[in-house]
Structure formats: C-alpha cells, structure tokens
C-alpha atoms as a PDB file:
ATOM      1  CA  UNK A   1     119.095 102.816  32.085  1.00  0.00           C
ATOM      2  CA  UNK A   2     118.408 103.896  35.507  1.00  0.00           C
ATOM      3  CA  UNK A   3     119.557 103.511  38.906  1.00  0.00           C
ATOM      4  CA  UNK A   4     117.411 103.359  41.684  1.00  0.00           C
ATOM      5  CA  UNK A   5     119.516 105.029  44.325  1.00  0.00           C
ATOM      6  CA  UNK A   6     118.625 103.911  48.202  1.00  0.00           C
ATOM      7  CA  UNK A   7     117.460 105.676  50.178  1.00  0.00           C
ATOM      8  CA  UNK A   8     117.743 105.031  53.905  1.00  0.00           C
ATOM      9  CA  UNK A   9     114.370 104.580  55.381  1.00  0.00           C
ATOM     10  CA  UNK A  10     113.289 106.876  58.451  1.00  0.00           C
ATOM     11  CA  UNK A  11     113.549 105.808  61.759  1.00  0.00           C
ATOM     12  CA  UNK A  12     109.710 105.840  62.981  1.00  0.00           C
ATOM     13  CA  UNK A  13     108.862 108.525  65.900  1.00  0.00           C
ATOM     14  CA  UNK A  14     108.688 106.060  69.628  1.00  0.00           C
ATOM     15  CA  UNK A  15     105.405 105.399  70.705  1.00  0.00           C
ATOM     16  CA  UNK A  16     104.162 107.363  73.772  1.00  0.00           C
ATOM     17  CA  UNK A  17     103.400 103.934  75.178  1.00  0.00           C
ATOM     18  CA  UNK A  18     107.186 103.305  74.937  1.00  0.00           C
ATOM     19  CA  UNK A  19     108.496 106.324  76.390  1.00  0.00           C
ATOM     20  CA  UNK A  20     106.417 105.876  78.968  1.00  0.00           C
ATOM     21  CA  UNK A  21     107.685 102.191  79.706  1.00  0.00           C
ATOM     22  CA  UNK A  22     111.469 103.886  79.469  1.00  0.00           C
ATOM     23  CA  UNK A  23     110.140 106.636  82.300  1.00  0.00           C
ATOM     24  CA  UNK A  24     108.714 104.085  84.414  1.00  0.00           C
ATOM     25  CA  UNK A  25     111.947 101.582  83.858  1.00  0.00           C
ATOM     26  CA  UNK A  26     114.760 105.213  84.619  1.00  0.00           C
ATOM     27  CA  UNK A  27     112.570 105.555  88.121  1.00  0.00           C
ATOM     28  CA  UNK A  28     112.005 102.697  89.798  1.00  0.00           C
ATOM     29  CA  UNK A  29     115.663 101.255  88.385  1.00  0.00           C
ATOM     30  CA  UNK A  30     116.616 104.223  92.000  1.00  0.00           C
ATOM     31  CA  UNK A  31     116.786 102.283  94.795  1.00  0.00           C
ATOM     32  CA  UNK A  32     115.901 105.634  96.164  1.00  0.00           C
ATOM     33  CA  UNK A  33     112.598 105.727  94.867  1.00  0.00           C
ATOM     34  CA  UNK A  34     110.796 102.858  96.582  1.00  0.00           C
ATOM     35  CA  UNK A  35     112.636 103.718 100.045  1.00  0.00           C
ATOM     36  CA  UNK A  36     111.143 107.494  99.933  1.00  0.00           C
ATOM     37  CA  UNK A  37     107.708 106.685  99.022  1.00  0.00           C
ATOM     38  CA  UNK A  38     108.107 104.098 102.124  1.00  0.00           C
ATOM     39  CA  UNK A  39     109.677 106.702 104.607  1.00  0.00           C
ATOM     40  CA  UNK A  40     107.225 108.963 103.616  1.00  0.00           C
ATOM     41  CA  UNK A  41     104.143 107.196 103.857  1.00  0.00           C
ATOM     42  CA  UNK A  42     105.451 106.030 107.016  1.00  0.00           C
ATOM     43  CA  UNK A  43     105.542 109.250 108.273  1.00  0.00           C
ATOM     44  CA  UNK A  44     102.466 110.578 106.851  1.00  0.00           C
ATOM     45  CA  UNK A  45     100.167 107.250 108.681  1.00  0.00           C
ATOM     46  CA  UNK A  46     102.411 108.029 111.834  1.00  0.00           C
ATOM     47  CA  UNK A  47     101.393 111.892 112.193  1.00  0.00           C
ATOM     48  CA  UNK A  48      97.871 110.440 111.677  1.00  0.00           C
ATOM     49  CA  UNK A  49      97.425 107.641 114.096  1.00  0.00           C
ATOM     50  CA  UNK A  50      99.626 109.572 116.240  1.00  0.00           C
ATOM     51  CA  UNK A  51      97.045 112.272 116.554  1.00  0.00           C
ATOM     52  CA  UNK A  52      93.980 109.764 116.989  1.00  0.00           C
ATOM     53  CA  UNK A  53      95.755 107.465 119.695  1.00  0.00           C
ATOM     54  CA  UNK A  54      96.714 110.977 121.741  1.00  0.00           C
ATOM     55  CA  UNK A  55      92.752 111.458 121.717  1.00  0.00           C
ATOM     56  CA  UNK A  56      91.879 107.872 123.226  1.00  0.00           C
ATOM     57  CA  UNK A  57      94.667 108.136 125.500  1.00  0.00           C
ATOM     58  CA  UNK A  58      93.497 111.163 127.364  1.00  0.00           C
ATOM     59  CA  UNK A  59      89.545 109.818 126.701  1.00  0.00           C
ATOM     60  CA  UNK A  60      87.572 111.782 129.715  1.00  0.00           C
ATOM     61  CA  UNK A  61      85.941 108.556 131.113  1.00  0.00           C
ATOM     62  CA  UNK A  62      82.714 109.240 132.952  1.00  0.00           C
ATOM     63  CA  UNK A  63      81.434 111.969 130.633  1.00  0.00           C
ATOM     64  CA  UNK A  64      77.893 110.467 129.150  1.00  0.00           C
ATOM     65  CA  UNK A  65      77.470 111.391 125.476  1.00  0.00           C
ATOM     66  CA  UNK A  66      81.241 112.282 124.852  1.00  0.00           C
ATOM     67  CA  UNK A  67      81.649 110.026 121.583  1.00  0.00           C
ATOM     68  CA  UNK A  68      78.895 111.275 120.380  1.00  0.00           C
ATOM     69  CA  UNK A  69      79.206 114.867 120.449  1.00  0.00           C
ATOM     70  CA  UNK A  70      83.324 114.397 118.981  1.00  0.00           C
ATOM     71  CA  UNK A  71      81.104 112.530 116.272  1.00  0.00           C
ATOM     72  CA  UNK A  72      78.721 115.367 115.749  1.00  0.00           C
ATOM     73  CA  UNK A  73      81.420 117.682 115.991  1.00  0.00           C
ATOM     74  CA  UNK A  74      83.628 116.023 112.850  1.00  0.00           C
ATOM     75  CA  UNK A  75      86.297 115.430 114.402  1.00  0.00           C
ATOM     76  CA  UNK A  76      87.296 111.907 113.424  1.00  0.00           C
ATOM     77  CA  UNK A  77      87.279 113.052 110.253  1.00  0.00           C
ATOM     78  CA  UNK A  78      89.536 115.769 111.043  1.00  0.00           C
ATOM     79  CA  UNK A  79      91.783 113.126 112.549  1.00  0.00           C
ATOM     80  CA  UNK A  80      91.571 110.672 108.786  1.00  0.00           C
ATOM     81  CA  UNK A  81      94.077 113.303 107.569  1.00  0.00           C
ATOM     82  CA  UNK A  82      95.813 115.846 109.975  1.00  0.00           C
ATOM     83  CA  UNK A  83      97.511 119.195 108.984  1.00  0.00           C
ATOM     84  CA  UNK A  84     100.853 117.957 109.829  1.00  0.00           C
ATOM     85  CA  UNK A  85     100.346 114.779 107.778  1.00  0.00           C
ATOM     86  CA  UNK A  86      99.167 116.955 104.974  1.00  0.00           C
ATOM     87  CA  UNK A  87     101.966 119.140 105.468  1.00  0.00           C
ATOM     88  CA  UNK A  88     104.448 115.856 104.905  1.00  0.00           C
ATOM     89  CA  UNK A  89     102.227 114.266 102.329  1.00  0.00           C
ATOM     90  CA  UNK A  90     103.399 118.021 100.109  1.00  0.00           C
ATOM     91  CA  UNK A  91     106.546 118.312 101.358  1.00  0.00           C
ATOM     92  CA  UNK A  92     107.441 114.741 100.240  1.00  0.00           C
ATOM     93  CA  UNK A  93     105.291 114.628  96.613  1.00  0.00           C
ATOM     94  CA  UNK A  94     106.938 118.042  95.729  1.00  0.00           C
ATOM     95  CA  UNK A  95     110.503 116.924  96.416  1.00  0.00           C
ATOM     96  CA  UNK A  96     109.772 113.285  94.503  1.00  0.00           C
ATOM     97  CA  UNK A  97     108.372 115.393  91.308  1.00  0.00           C
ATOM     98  CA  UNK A  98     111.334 117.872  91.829  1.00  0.00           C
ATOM     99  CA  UNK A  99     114.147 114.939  91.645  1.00  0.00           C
ATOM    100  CA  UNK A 100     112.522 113.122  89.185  1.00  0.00           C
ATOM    101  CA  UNK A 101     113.508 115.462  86.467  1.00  0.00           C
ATOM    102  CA  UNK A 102     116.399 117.207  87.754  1.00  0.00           C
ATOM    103  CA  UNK A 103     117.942 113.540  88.968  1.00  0.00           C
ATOM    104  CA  UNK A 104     118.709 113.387  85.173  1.00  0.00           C
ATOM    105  CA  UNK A 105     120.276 116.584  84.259  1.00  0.00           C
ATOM    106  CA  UNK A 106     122.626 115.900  87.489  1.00  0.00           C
ATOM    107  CA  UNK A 107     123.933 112.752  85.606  1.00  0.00           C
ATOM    108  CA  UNK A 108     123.879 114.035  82.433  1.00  0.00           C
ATOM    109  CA  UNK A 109     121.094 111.000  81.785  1.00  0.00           C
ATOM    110  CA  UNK A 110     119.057 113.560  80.121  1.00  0.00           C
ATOM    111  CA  UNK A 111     121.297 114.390  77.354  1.00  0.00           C
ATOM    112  CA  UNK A 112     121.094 111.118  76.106  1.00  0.00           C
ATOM    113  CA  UNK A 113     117.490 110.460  76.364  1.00  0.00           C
ATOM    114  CA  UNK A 114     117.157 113.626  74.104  1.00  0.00           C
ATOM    115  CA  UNK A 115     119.558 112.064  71.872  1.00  0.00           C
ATOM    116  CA  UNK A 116     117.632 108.997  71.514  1.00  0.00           C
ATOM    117  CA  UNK A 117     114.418 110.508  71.567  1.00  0.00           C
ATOM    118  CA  UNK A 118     114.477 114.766  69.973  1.00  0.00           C
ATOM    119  CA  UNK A 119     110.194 115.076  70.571  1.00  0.00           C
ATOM    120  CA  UNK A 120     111.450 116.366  74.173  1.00  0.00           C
ATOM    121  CA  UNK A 121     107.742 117.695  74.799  1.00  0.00           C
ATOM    122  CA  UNK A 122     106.775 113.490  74.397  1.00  0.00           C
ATOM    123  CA  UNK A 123     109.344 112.276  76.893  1.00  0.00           C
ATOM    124  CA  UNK A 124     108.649 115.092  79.262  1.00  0.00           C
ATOM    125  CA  UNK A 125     105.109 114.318  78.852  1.00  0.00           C
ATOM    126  CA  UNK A 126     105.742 110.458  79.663  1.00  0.00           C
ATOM    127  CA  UNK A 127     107.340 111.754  82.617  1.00  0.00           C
ATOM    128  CA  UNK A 128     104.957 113.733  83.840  1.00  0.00           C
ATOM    129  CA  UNK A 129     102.285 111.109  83.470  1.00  0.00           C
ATOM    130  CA  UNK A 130     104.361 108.369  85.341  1.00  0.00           C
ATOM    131  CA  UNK A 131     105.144 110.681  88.426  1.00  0.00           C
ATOM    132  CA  UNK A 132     101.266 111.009  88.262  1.00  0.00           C
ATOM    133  CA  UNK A 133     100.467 107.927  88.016  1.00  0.00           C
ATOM    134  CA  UNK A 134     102.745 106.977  90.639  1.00  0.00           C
ATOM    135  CA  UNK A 135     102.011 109.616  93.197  1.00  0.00           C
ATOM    136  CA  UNK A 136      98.014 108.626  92.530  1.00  0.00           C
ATOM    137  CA  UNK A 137      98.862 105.658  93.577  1.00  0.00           C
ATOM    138  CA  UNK A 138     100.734 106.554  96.102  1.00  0.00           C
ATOM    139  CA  UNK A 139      98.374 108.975  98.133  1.00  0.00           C
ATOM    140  CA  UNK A 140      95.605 106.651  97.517  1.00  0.00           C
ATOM    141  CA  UNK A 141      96.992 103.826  99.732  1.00  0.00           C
ATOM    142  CA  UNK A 142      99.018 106.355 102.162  1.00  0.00           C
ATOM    143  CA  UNK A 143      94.685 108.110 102.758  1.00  0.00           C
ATOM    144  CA  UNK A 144      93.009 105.082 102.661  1.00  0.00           C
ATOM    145  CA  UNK A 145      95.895 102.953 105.120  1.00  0.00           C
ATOM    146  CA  UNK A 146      95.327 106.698 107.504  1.00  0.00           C
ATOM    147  CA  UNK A 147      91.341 106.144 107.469  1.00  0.00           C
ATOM    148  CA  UNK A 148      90.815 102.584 108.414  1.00  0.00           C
ATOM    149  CA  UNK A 149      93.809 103.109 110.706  1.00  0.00           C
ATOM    150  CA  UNK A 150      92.761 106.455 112.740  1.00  0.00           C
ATOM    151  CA  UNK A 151      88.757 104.987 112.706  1.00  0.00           C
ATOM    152  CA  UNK A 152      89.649 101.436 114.174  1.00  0.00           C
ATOM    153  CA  UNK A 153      92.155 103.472 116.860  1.00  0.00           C
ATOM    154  CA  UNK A 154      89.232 106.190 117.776  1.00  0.00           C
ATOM    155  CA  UNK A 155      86.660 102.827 117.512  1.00  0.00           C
ATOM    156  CA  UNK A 156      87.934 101.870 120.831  1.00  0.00           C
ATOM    157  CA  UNK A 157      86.254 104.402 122.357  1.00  0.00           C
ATOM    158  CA  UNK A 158      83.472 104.485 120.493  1.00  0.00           C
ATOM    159  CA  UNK A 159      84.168 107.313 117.833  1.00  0.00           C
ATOM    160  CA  UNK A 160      85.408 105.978 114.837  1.00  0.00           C
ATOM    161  CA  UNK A 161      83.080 106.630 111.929  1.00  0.00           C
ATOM    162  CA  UNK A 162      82.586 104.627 108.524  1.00  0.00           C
ATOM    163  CA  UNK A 163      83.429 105.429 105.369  1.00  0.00           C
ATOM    164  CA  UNK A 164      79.919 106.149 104.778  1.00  0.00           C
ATOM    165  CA  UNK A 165      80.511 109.081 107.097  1.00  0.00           C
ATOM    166  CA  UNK A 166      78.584 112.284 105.436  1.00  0.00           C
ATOM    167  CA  UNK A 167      82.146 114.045 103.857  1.00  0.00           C
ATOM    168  CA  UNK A 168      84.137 111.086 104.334  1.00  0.00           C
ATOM    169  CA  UNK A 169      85.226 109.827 100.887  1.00  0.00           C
ATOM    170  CA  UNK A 170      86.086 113.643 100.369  1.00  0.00           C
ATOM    171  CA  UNK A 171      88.720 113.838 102.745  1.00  0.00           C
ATOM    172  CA  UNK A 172      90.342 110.393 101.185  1.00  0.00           C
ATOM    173  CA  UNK A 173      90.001 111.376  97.877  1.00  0.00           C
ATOM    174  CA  UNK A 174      91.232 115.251  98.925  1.00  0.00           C
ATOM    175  CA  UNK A 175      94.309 113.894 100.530  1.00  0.00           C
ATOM    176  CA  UNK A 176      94.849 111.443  97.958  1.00  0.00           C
ATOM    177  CA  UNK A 177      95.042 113.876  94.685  1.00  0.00           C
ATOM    178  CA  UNK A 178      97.312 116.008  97.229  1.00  0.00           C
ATOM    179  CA  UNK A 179     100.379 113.989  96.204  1.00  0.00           C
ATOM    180  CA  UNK A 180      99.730 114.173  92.238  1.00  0.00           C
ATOM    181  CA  UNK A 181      99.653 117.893  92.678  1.00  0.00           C
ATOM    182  CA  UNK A 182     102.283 118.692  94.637  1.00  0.00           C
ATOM    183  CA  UNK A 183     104.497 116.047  92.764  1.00  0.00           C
ATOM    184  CA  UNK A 184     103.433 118.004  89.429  1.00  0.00           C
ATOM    185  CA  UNK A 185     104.680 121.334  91.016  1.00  0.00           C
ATOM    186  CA  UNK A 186     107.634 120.125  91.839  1.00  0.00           C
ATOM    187  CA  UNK A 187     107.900 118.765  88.400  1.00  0.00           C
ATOM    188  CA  UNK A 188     107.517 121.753  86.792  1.00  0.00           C
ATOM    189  CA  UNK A 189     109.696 123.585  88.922  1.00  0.00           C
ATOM    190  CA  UNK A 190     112.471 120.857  88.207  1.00  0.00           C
ATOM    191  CA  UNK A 191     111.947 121.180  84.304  1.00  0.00           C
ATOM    192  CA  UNK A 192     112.541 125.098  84.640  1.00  0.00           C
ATOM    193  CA  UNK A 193     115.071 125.259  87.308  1.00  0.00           C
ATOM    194  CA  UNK A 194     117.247 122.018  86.529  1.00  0.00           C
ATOM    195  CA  UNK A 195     118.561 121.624  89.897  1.00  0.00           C
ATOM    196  CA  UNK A 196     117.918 119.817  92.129  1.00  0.00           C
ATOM    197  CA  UNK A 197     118.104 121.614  95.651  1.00  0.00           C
ATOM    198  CA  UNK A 198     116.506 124.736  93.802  1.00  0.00           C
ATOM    199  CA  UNK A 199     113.531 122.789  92.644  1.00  0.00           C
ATOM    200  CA  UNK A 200     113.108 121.259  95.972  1.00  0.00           C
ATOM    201  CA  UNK A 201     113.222 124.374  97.829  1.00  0.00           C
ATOM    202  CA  UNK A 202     110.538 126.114  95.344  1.00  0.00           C
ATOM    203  CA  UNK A 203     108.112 123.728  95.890  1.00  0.00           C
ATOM    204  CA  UNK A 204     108.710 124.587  99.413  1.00  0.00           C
ATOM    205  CA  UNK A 205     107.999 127.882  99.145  1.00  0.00           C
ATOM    206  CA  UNK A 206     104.893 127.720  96.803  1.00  0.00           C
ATOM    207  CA  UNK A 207     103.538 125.002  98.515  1.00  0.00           C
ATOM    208  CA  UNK A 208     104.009 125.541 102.242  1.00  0.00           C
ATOM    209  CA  UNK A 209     105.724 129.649 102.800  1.00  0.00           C
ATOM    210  CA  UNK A 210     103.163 131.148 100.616  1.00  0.00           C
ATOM    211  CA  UNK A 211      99.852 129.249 102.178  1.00  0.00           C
ATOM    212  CA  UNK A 212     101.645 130.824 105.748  1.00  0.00           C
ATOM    213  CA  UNK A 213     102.603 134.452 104.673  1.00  0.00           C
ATOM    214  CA  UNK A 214      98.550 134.853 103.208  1.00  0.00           C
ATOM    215  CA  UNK A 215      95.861 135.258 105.540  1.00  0.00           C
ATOM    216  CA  UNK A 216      92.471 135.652 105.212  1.00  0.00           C
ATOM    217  CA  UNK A 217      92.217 138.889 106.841  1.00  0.00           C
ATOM    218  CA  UNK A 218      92.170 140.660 103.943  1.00  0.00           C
ATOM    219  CA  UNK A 219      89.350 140.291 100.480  1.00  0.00           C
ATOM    220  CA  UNK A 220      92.666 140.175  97.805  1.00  0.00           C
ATOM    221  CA  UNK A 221      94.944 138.132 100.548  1.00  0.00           C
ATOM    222  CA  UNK A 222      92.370 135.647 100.902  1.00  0.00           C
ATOM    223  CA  UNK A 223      91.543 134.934  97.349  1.00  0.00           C
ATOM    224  CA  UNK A 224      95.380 134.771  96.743  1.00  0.00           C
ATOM    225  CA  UNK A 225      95.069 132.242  99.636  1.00  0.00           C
ATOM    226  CA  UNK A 226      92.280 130.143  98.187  1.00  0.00           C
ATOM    227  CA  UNK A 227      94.692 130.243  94.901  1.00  0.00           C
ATOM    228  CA  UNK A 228      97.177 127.525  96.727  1.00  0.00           C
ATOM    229  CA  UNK A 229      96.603 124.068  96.753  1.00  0.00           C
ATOM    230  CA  UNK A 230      97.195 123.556 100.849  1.00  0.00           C
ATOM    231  CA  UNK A 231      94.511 126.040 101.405  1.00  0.00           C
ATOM    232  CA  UNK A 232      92.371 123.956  98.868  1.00  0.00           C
ATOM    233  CA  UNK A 233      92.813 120.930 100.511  1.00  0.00           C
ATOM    234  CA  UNK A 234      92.079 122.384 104.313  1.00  0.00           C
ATOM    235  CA  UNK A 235      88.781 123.492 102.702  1.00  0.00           C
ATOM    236  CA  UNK A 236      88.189 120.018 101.264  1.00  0.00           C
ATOM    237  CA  UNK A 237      88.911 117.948 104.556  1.00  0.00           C
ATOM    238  CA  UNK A 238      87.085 120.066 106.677  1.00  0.00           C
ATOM    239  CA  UNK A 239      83.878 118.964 106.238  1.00  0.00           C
ATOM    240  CA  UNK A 240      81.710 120.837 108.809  1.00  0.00           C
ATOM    241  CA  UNK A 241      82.932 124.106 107.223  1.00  0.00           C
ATOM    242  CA  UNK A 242      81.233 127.427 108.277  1.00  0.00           C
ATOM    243  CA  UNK A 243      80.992 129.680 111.365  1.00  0.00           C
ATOM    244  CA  UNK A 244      81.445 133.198 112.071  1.00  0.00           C
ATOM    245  CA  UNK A 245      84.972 132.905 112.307  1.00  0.00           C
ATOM    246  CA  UNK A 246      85.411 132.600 108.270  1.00  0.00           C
ATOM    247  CA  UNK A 247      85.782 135.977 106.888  1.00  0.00           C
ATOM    248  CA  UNK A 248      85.975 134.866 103.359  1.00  0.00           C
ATOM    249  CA  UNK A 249      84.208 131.911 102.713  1.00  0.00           C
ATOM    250  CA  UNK A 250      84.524 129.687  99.514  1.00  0.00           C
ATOM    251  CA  UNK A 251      82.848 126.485  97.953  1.00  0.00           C
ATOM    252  CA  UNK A 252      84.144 122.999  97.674  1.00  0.00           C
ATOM    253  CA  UNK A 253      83.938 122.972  94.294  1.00  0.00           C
ATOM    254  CA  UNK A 254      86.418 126.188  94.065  1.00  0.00           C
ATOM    255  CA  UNK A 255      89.187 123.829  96.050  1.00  0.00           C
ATOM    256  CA  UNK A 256      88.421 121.276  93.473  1.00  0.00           C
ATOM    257  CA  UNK A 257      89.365 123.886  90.730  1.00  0.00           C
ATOM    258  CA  UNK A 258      92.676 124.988  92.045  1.00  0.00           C
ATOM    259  CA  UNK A 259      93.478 121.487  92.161  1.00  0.00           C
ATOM    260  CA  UNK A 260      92.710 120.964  88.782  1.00  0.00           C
ATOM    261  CA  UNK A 261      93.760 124.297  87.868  1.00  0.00           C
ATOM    262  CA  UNK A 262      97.739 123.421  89.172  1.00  0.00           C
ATOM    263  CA  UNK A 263      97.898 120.152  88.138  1.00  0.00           C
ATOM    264  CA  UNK A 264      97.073 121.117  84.600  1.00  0.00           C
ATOM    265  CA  UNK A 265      99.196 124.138  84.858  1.00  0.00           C
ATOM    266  CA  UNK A 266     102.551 122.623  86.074  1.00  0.00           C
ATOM    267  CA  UNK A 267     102.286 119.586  83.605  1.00  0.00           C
ATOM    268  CA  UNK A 268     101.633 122.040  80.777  1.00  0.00           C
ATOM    269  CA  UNK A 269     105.165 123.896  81.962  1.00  0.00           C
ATOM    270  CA  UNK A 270     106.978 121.017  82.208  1.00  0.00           C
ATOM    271  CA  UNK A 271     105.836 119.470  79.013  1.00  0.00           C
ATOM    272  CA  UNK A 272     106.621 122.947  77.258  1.00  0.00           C
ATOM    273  CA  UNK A 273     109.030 124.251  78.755  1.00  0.00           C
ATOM    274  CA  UNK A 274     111.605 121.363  78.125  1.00  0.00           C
ATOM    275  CA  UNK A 275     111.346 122.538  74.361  1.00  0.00           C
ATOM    276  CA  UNK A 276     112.195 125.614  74.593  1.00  0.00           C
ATOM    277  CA  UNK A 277     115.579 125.606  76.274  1.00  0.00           C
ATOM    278  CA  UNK A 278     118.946 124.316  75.093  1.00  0.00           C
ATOM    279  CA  UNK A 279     121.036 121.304  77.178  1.00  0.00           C
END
C-alpha cells in the first residue's frame, strides 16, 4: 500500500495588474505626493501666466497691427509653455521619479516588498509604469490648464490664439510628455543610486547642467546637445524654428526620438537594474 505524501501547492506568481494596484496604493498612501504635484503645478501655471500677463501689462497702446504681428511672430505660443516653466516642470518630475524609488529603500519598505514579491524586475516595472502614468497625467492638465490660461490672459489684447493654432497641440503635447521623461530619469537614477539626495541631484545634472555646459557652437557639442531631452523639448515648442542664427539645425521628429529614446532607456535601467544588485 501506498501513501500519497502532500505536497504543498505553489504559491502562484502576483499578477502585474496587482503589483501595480500595490504601487499605486505605497504612493498616493504619502501625503507628500498629492501636495508636490500641487506645489508644482502651481508653480509651473504661475511662471506661465506670469510671463503672458507681463506682456499685456506693458501692451504699447496706439501701435496699429501690434497683435497681429506678436501673432505672426509665434509668440503666444512661446508664452503656452515658457523656459522657466519647463525648467520647473523637469526639475519637479525628476525629483518625484527620484523619491519614488529611493523613498523605499530609506524605510527599509523595499525589503519587504521583495520579500513578498522576489520577480523584482515585475514590481520595478509596476513602478515605473505608475510614475508614468501619473506624471502623464500630470503634465497633461499642468499644459493644457497653462494654454487656455496664457491665451484667455494675451486674448485681452487681442493675441491669444486657439488651439487650432498651426504648432499648437505640439507645444501641449511637448510639454506634457516632459514630465513622464524626466520622472523616468529620475527613476532610473533612484533604482541605481538608492538615495535619495543623490538621485535627486543626478537628475539635476543630466537634465538641466548638461543642456547648459553644451552649446551649439560646435558639430559634436551640438549633437551631444540635441541628445538631452530639454534641448528636445525647446526644439518642439518652438514652432517657427529656423533662421540664420541656428548653426546646427535638426528636425522635429529627431526631438521626438530622444524623447522616446530616454524614456525607454531609463525604464529599461530601472526595470533591470533592480535585479542585478543585492539589498
């Protein structure tokens, strides 16, 4: 006679769908979270209308055919989505990616997510999609909000444009992927430095020092340049791009590719990365 002997039955693998609902649950359980996206989109729509209420305020009145040469001229589109708002919008996304992931290895959160979950690549990759998703979201309303808010303050005078404009659902949609890429950057930088301050200061200096030490003086300076995602975005938001004072010119659709080209890059470090290395 034999004896069956049991065997204790294997715990099945989460589904992605589930480690994603965990991610989503960890961040938004911070306090933190929904006060910094606030701040930060306050800032980012205050930079904006800031810059298009300066340009009513000092309107030159008497000047016939004023609004319509600053409309020829693009500059209300200029005005959707300043530098300095860009500039915050990176700043801000970076830092939010950064924390994200090394929030947990400061608390020591991390070591028992790993525990309940060893595919590390599958959480990390939940992760990554949530601060994604969430930053998508997130620079959607903030360039959208800073469109219908800088057109209706430059309308008073005349010069606010539609969003029918010639270029201007690039410049929203430019400024909106901004935060996903940034945020994924700062990800990645989080996932391989595992501190927090460190990660935030990297993003710093590959998305905002590097763009400022380049210049596009030089052929192999330029295309390094044209490598960085600010530089891709300036190209995408200024929409009546030419002149003789571009020494190195470059296509739309080459700013679309480093976009791309870093958002699939830093997702693919942080989803690998987090294998590879020990707690």
């Amino acid at each position: 006679m034999t004896t069956a002997l049991a065997h204790p039955t294997a715990e099945p693998p989460a589904r992605f769908v589930d480690l994603a609902a965990a991610e989503w649950l960890k961040l938004w359980s911070l306090r933190s979270t929904g006060w910094s996206l606030l701040v930060a989109a306050l800032a980012v729509l205050a930079f904006n209308a800031g810059k298009a209420w300066d340009n009513v305020r000092y309107w030159p009145e008497g000047e016939p055919g004023y609004a319509e040469r600053f409309i020829a001229d693009g500059i209300p589109l200029m005005h959707a989505f300043t530098a300095d708002a860009g500039t915050v919008m990176m700043l801000a996304a970076g830092a939010f990616g950064a924390l994200a992931v090394t929030g947990e290895y400061s608390t020591g959160l991390i070591r028992t997510t790993f525990a309940a979950v060893p595919a590390r690549r599958s959480v990390m990759a939940a992760k990554v999609c949530v601060v994604a998703t969430v930053m998508t979201v997130f620079g959607v309303v903030v360039a959208v909000t800073s469109f219908a808010s800088t057109q209706a303050i430059l309308a008073t005078e005349g010069a606010g444009v539609s969003i029918d404009r010639p270029g201007a659902v690039r410049v929203i949609v430019a400024s909106a992927l901004l935060a996903p890429v940034s945020a994924l950057v700062g990800t990645a930088l989080g996932t391989l430095l595992r501190h927090g301050a460190g990660a935030v200061v990297g993003s710093v200096v590959i998305l905002m020092l590097l763009p400022v030490v380049l210049d596009d003086g030089r052929h192999w300076s330029a295309v390094l340049a044209h490598a960085m995602p600010y530089e891709a975005w300036l190209r995408l938001v200024d929409v009546p791009y030419g002149g003789p004072g571009i020494v190195h010119p470059w296509s739309a659709g080459g700013a679309w590719t480093v976009y791309a080209v870093w958002a699939l890059a830093s997702a693919a470090v942080a989803v690998t990365a987090v294998h590879r290395r020990d707690q």
